[in-house]
Protein backbone atom coordinates (compact mmCIF):
# COMPACT_ATOMS: atom_id res chain seq x y z
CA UNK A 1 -56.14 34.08 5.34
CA UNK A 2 -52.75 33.96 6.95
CA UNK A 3 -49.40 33.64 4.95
CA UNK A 4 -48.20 29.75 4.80
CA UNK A 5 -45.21 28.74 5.38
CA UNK A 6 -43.18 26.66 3.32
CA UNK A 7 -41.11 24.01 4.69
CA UNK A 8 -38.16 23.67 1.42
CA UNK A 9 -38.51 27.50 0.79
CA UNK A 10 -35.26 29.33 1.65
CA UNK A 11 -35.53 32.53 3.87
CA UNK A 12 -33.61 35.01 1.47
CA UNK A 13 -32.21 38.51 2.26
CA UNK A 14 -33.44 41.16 0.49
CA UNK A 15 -31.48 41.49 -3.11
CA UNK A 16 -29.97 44.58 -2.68
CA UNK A 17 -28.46 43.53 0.84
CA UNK A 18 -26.81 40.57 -1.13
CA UNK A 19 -25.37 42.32 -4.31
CA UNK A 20 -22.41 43.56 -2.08
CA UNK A 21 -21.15 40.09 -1.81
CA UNK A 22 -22.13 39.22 -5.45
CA UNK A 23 -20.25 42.02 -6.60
CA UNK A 24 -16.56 40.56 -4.30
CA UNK A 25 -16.96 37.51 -5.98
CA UNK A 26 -16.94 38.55 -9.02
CA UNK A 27 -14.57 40.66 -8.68
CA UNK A 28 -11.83 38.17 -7.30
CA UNK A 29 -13.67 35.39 -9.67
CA UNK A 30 -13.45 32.51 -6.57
CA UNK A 31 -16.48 30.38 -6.71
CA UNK A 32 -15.24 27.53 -4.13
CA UNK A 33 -15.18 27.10 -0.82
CA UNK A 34 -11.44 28.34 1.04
CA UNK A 35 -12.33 32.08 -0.93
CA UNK A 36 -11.88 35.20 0.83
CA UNK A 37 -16.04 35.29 2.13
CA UNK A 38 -16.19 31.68 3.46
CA UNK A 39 -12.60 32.39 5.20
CA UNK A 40 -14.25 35.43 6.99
CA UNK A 41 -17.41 34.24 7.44
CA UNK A 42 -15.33 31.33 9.38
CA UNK A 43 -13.03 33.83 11.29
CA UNK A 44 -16.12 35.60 12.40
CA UNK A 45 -18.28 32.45 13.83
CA UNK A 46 -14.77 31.22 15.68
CA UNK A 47 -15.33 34.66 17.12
């Protein structure tokens, strides 16, 4: 039997790739949008 897919299932990243990022925002405790990871992550795609 082949593995379904499901259509309102996110595609995740493994934990351990995301803890990095986890880790910066809890460090500089900024939970909203205009923090220092959605200002790179908008440098990079103007890239």
């Amino acid at each position: 039997m082949e593995k379904p897919i499901y259509v309102t299932q996110p595609s995740l990243p493994d934990l351990e790739e995301f803890i990095p990022y986890l880790r910066e925002i809890w460090d500089n405790k900024i939970l909203t949008n205009n923090g220092p990871l959605h200002k790179k992550l908008e440098k990079e795609l103007a890239e």
